[in-house]
C-alpha atoms as a PDB file:
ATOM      1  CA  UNK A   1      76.630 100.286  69.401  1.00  0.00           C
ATOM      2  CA  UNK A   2      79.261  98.591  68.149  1.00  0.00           C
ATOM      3  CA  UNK A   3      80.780  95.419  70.006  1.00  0.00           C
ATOM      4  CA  UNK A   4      84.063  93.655  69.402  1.00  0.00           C
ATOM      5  CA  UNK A   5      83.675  89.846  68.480  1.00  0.00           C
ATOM      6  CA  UNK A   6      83.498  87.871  71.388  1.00  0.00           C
ATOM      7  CA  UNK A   7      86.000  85.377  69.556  1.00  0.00           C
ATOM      8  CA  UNK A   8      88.400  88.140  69.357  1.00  0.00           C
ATOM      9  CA  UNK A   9      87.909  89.080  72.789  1.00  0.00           C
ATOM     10  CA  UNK A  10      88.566  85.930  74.209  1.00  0.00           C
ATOM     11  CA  UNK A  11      92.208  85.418  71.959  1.00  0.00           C
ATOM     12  CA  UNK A  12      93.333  89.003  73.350  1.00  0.00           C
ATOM     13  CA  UNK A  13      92.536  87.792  76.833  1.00  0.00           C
ATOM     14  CA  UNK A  14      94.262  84.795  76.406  1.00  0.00           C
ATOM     15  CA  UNK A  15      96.939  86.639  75.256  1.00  0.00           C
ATOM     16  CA  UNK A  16      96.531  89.116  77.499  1.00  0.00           C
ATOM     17  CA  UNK A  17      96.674  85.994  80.444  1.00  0.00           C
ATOM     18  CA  UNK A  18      99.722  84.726  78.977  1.00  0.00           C
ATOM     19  CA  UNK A  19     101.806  87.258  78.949  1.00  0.00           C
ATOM     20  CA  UNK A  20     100.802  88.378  82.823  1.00  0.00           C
ATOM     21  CA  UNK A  21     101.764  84.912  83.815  1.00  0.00           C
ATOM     22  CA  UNK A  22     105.457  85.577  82.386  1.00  0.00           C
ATOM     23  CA  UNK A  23     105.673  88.594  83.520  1.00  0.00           C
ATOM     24  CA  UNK A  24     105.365  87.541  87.026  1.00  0.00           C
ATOM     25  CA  UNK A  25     107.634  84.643  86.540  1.00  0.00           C
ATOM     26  CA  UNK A  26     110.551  86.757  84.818  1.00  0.00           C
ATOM     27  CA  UNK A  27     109.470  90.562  86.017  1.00  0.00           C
ATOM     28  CA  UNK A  28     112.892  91.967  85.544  1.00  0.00           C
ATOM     29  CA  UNK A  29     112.924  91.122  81.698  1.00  0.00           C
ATOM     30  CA  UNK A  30     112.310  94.009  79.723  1.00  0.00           C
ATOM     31  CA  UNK A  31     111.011  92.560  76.979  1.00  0.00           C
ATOM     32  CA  UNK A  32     108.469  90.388  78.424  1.00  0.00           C
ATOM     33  CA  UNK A  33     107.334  93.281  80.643  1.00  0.00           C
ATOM     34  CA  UNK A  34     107.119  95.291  77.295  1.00  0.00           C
ATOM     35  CA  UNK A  35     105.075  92.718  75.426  1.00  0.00           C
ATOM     36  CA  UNK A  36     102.737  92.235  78.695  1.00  0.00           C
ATOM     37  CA  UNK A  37     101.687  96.092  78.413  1.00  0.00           C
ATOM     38  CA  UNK A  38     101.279  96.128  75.168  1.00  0.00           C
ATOM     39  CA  UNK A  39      98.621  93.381  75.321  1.00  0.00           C
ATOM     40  CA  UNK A  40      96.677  95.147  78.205  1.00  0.00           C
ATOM     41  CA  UNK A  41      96.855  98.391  75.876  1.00  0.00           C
ATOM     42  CA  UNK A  42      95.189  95.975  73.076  1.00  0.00           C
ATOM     43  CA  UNK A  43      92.966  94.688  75.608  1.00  0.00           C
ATOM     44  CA  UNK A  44      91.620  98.481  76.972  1.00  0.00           C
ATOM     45  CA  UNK A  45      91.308  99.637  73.449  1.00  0.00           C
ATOM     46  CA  UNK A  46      89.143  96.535  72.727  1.00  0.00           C
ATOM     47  CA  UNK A  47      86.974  96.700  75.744  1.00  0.00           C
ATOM     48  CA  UNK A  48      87.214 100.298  76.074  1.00  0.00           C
ATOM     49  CA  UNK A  49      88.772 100.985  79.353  1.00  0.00           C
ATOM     50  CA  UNK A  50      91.643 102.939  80.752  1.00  0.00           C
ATOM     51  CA  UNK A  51      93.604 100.652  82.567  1.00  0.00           C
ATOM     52  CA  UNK A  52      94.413  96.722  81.594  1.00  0.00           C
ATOM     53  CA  UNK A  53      93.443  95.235  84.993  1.00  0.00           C
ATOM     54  CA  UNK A  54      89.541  97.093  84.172  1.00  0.00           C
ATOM     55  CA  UNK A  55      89.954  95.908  80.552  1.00  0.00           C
ATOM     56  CA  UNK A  56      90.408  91.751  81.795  1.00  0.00           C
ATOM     57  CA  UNK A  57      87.449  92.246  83.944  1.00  0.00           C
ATOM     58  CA  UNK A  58      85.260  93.801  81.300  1.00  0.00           C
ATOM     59  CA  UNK A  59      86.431  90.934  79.061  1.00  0.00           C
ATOM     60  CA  UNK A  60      85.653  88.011  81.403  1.00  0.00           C
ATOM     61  CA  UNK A  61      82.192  89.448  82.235  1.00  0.00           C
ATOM     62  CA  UNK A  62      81.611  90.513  78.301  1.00  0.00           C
ATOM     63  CA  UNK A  63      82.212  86.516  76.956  1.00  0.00           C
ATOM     64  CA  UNK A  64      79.770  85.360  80.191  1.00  0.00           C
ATOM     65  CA  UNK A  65      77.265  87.850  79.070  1.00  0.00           C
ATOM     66  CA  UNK A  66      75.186  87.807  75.961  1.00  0.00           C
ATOM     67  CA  UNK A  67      75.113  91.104  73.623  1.00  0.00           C
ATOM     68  CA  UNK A  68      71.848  92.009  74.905  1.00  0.00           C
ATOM     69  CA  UNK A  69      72.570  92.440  78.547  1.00  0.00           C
ATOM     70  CA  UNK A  70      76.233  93.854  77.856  1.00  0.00           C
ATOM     71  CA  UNK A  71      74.704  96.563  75.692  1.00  0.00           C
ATOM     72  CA  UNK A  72      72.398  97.228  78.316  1.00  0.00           C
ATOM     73  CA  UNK A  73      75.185  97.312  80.945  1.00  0.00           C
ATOM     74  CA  UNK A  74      77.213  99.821  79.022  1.00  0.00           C
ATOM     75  CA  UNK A  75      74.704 102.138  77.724  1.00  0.00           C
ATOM     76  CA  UNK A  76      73.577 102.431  81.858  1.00  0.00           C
ATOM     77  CA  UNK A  77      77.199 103.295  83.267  1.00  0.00           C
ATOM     78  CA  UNK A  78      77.493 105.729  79.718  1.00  0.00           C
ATOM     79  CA  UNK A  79      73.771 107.285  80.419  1.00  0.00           C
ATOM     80  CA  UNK A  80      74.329 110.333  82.718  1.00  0.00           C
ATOM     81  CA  UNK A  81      72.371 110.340  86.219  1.00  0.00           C
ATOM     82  CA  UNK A  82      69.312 112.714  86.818  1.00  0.00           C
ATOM     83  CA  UNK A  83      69.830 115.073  89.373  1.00  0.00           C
ATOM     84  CA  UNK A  84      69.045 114.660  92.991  1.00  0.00           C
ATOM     85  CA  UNK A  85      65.482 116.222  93.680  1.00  0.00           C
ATOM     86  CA  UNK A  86      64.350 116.031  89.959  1.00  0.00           C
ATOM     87  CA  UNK A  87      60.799 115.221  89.607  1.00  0.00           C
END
């Protein structure tokens, strides 16, 4: 599996941070609110989730994690569930 550089990560979160916090301070201005989304689409195509707020959390817990355990994390939500009363 291939994982995106935690270094990367983190400067698309920060990035990602950044832009939320302006957003919130000036949400009326277009292209602050335009910039803020495109970062979260950055960030969910980097961590590979649908929605930006999913994609921060996935970052945070991916740079407190080591490759290992994240690996392990991801191919366990991807693996698909036996069925109930399988022996």
């Amino acid at each position: 599996m291939l994982l995106p550089a935690k270094s990367e990560v983190a400067r698309q979160l920060r990035h990602y941070r950044a832009w939320e916090r302006s957003m919130l301070a000036s949400p009326t201005d277009v292209t602050v609110r335009t910039t803020f989304e495109d970062s979260g689409y950055t960030l969910c195509v980097l961590m590979g989730k649908r929605c930006a707020r999913e994609a921060a959390d996935a970052a945070e817990r991916y740079l407190r994690t080591n490759l290992v355990a994240h690996a392990q994390e991801r191919t366990e939500r991807l693996a698909p569930s036996a069925p109930s009363g399988a022996a």
